[in-house]
Protein backbone atom coordinates (compact mmCIF):
# COMPACT_ATOMS: atom_id res chain seq x y z
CA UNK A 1 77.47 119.16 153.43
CA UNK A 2 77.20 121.31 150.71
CA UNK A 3 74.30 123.34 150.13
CA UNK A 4 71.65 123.18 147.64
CA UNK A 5 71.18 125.35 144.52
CA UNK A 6 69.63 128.27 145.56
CA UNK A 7 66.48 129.75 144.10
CA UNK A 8 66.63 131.59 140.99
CA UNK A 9 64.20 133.75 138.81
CA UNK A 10 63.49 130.89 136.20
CA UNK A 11 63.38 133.45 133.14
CA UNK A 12 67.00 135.45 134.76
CA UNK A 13 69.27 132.38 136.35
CA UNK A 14 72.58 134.36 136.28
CA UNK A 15 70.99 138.01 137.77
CA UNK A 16 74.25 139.41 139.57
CA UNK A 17 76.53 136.63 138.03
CA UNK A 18 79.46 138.26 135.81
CA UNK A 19 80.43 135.62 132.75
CA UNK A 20 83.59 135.42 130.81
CA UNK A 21 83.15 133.79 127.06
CA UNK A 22 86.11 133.28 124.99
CA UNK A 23 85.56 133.12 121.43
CA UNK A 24 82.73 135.41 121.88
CA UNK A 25 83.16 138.14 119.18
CA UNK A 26 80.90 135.46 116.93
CA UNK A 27 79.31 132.22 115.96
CA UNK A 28 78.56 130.03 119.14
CA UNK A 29 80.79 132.16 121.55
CA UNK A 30 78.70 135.43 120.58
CA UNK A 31 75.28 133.77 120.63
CA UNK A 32 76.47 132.47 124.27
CA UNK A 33 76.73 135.88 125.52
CA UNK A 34 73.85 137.07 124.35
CA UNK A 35 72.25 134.50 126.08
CA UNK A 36 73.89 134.70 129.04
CA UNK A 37 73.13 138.50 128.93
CA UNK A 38 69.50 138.32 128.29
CA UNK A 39 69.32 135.67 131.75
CA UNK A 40 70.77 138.52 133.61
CA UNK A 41 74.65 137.90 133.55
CA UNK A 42 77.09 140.50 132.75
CA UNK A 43 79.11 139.28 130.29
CA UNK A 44 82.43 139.90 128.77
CA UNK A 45 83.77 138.66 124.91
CA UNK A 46 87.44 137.55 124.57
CA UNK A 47 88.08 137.57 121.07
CA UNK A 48 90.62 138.40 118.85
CA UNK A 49 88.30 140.11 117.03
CA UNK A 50 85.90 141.80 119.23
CA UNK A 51 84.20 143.93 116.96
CA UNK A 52 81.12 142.25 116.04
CA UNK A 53 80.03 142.53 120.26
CA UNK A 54 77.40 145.21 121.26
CA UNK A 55 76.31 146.99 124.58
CA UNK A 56 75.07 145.25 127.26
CA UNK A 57 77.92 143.09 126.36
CA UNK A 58 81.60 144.18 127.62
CA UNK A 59 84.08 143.78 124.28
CA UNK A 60 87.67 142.32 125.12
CA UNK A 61 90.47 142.18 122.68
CA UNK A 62 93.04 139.10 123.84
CA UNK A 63 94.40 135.91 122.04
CA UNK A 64 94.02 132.64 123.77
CA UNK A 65 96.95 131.45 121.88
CA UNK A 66 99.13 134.36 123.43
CA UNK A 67 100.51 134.10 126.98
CA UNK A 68 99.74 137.59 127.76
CA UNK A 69 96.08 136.69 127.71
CA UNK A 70 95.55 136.71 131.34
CA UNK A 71 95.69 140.38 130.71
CA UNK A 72 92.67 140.68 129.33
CA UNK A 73 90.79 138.07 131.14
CA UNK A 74 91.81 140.73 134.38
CA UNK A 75 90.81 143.45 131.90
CA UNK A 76 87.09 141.17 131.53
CA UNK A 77 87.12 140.50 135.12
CA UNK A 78 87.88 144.66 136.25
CA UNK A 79 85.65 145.69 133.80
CA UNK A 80 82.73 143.07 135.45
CA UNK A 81 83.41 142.85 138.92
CA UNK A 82 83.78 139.84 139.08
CA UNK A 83 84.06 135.87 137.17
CA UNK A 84 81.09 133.63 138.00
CA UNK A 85 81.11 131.47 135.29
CA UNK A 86 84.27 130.85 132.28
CA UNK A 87 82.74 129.25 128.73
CA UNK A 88 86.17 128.41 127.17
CA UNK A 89 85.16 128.20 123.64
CA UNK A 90 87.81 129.79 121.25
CA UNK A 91 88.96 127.45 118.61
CA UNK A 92 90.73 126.81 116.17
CA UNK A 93 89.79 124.41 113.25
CA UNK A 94 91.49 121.98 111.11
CA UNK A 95 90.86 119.69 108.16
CA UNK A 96 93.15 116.60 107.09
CA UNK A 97 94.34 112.94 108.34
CA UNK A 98 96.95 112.48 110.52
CA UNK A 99 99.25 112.80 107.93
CA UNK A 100 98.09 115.60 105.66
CA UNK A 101 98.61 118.34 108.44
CA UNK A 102 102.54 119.25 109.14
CA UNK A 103 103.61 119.23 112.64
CA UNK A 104 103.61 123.07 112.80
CA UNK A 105 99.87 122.74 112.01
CA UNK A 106 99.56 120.41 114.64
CA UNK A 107 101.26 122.41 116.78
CA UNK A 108 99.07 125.56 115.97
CA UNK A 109 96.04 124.09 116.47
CA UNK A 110 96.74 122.45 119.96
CA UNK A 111 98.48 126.18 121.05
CA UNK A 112 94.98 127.31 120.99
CA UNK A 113 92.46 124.63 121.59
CA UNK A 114 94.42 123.26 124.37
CA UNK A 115 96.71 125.56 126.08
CA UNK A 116 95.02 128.26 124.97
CA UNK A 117 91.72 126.83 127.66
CA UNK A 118 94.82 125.80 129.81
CA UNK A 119 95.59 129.29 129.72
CA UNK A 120 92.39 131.34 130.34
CA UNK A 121 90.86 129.01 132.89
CA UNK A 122 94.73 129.61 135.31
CA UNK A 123 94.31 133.21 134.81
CA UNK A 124 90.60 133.11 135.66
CA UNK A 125 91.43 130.77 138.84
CA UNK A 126 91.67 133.72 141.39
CA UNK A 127 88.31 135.15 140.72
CA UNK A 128 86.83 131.53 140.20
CA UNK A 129 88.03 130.86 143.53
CA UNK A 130 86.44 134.10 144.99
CA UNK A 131 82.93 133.78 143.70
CA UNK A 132 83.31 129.70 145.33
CA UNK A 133 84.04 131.11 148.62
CA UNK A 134 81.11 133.93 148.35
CA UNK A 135 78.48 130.79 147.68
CA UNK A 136 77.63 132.07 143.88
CA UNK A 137 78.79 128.40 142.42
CA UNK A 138 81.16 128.89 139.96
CA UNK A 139 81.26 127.05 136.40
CA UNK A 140 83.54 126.54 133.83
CA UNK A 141 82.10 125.30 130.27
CA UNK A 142 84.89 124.02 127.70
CA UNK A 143 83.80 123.55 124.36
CA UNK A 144 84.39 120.52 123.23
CA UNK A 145 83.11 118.74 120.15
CA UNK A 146 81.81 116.05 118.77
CA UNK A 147 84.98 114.83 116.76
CA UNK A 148 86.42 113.80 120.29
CA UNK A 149 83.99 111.45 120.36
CA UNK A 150 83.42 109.87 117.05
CA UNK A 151 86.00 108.84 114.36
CA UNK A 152 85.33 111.62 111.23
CA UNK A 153 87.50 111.40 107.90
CA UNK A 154 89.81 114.46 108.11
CA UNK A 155 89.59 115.59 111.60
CA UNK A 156 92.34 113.74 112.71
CA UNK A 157 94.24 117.15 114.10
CA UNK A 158 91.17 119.11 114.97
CA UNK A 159 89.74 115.62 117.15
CA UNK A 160 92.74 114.99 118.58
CA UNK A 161 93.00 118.74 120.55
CA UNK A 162 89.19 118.25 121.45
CA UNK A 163 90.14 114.71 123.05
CA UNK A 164 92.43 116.41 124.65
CA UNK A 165 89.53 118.99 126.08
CA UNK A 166 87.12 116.50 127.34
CA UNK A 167 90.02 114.64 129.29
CA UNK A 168 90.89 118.12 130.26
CA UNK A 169 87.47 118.77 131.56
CA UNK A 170 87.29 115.41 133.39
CA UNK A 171 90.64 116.45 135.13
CA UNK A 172 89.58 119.60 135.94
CA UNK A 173 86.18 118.98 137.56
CA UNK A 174 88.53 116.29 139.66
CA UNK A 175 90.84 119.06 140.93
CA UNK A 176 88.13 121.84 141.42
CA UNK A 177 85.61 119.85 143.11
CA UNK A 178 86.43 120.25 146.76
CA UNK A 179 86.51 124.00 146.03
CA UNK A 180 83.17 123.86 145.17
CA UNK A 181 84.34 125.08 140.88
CA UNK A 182 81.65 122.87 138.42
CA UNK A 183 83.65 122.09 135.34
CA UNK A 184 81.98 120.42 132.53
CA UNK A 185 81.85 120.47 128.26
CA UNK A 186 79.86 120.23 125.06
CA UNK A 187 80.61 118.68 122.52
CA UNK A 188 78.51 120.05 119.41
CA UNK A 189 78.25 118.45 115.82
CA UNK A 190 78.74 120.72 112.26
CA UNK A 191 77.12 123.66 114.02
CA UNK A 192 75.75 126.68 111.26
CA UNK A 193 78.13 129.12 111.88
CA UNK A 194 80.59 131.58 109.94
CA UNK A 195 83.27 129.20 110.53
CA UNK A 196 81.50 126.17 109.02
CA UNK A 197 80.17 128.25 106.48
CA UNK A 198 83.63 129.52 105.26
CA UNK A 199 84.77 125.26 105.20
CA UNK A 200 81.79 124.54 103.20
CA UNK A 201 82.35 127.98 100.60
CA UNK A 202 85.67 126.42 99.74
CA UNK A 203 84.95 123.42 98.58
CA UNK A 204 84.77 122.70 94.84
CA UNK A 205 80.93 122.82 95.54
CA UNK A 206 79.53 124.14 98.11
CA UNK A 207 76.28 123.37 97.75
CA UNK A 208 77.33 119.84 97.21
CA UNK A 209 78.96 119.68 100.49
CA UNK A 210 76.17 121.24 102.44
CA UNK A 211 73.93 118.80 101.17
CA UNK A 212 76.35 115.97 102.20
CA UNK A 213 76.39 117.69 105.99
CA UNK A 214 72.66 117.50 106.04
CA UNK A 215 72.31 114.16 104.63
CA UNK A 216 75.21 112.72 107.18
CA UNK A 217 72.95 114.30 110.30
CA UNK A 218 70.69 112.20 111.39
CA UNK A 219 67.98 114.99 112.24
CA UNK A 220 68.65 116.05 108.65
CA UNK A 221 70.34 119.61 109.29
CA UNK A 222 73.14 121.89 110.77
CA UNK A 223 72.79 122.05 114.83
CA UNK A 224 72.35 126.20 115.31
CA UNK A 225 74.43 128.03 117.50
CA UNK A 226 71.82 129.02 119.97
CA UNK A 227 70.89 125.20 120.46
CA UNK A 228 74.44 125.00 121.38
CA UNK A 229 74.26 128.03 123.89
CA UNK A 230 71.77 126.99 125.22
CA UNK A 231 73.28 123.86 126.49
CA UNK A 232 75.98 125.58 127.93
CA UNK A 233 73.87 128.01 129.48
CA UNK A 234 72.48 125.10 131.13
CA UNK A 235 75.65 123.18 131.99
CA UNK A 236 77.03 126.86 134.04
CA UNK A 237 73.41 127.57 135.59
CA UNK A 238 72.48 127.46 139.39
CA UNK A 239 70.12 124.29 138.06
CA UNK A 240 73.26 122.21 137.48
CA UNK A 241 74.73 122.66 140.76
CA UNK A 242 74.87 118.67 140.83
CA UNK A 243 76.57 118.60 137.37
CA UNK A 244 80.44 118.10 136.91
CA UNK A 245 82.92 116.10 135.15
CA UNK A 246 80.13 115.51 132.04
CA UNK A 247 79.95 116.20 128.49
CA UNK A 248 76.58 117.07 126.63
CA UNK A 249 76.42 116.51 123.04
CA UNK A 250 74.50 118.03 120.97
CA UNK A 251 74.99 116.78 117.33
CA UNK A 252 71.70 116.01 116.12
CA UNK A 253 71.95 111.95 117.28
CA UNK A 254 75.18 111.51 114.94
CA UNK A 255 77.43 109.82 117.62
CA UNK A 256 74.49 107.65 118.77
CA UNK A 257 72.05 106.88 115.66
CA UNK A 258 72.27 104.93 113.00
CA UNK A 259 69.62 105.45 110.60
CA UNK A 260 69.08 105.52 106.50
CA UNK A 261 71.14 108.40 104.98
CA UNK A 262 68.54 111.46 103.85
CA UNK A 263 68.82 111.51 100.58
């Protein structure tokens, strides 16, 4: 029988649990860490560009689309101690049907998104395994998205590689579970972040298309990157020992509402 989760200071979950977040040098990945930090983790960002990540936080430079990044997740993992918990959330995006992206942009964008998480979560296996046999309940978080789940106009390439995650996750938490390894994902909507910012700066008018964003979310705005962090904050805690194999989304009721556009 396996045991229940075991108590925890409600206001520090992860004291004495060491976190790896990829994609953490900004946007969801960075506000992730912090959070993670400020429950009592210590926490290591692999990014490609780490620059942006501060003390307490442990700054890792690695690319997820680059077989030689189980380098630095051993780099993350010297530098902690240890891997409790893996939030696989470096990305790539995409915009365009299935036909307005080449197959080297396909290619490019499932590199990272896919085998870059394939990747990471084989070289963070052995330490994974560790902290299961030592009782601390290890997690894995893959960030998903909400595009896997709902049919958008021009996310054809960027959906497809998050599909590809949740079935990924669902595969995973099927392997792991007898080794006692809690895999699950999120799968945010347009999230306010540098990223999404950028998209919506390039279009012919921005403030156009930001005003389209909110008026296509039902709750009438961008989801925030915290809100998003602190789902997955939730999804690796001790709390969600009973959690596997599930994906939380967090898009502001757009994949389950229907209600009158905002205008």
């Amino acid at each position: 029988m396996t045991a229940p989760p075991r108590r925890t200071d409600p206001a520090r979950p992860f004291a004495g649990a060491a976190a790896v977040v990829t994609g953490g040098g900004s946007g969801i990945g960075l506000a992730t860490a912090r959070m993670l930090a400020e429950r009592g983790a210590a926490v290591a960002c692999v990014d490609v560009d780490p620059s942006a990540v501060a003390e307490p936080l442990v700054a890792v430079r690695g690319d997820i689309a680059d077989d030689g990044v189980g380098a630095a997740v051993a780099a993350a993992a010297e530098r902690l101690g240890a891997i409790d918990v893996l939030v696989n959330h470096a990305g790539r995006l995409a915009r365009g049907s299935f036909e307005a992206n080449d197959l080297d942009e396909w290619r490019r964008v499932f590199e990272v998104n896919v085998l870059g998480l394939v990747r990471v979560s084989r070289a963070a296996m052995p330490w994974l395994r560790e902290s299961a046999k030592k009782g601390r309940d290890p997690a894995i978080v893959n960030t998903c998205s909400v595009t896997a789940l709902v049919g958008m106009p021009g996310g054809a390439v960027y959906g497809a590689s998050k599909g590809a995650v949740y079935s990924l996750t669902l595969s995973m938490a099927a392997d792991l579970l007898a080794e006692g390894i809690r895999v699950n994902c999120v799968a945010p909507g347009p999230v306010d972040t540098p990223w999404v910012r950028r998209e919506l700066a390039a279009a012919p008018d921005p403030e156009a298309a930001l005003a389209a964003v909110h008026a296509r979310q039902p709750n009438g705005r961008l989801i925030t990157a915290e809100e998003v962090a602190e789902s997955i904050c939730h999804l690796a805690g001790p709390l969600s020992a009973a959690t596997t194999g599930t994906v939380h989304v967090i898009d502001g009721g757009l994949r389950g509402l229907r209600v009158p556009s905002r205008p």
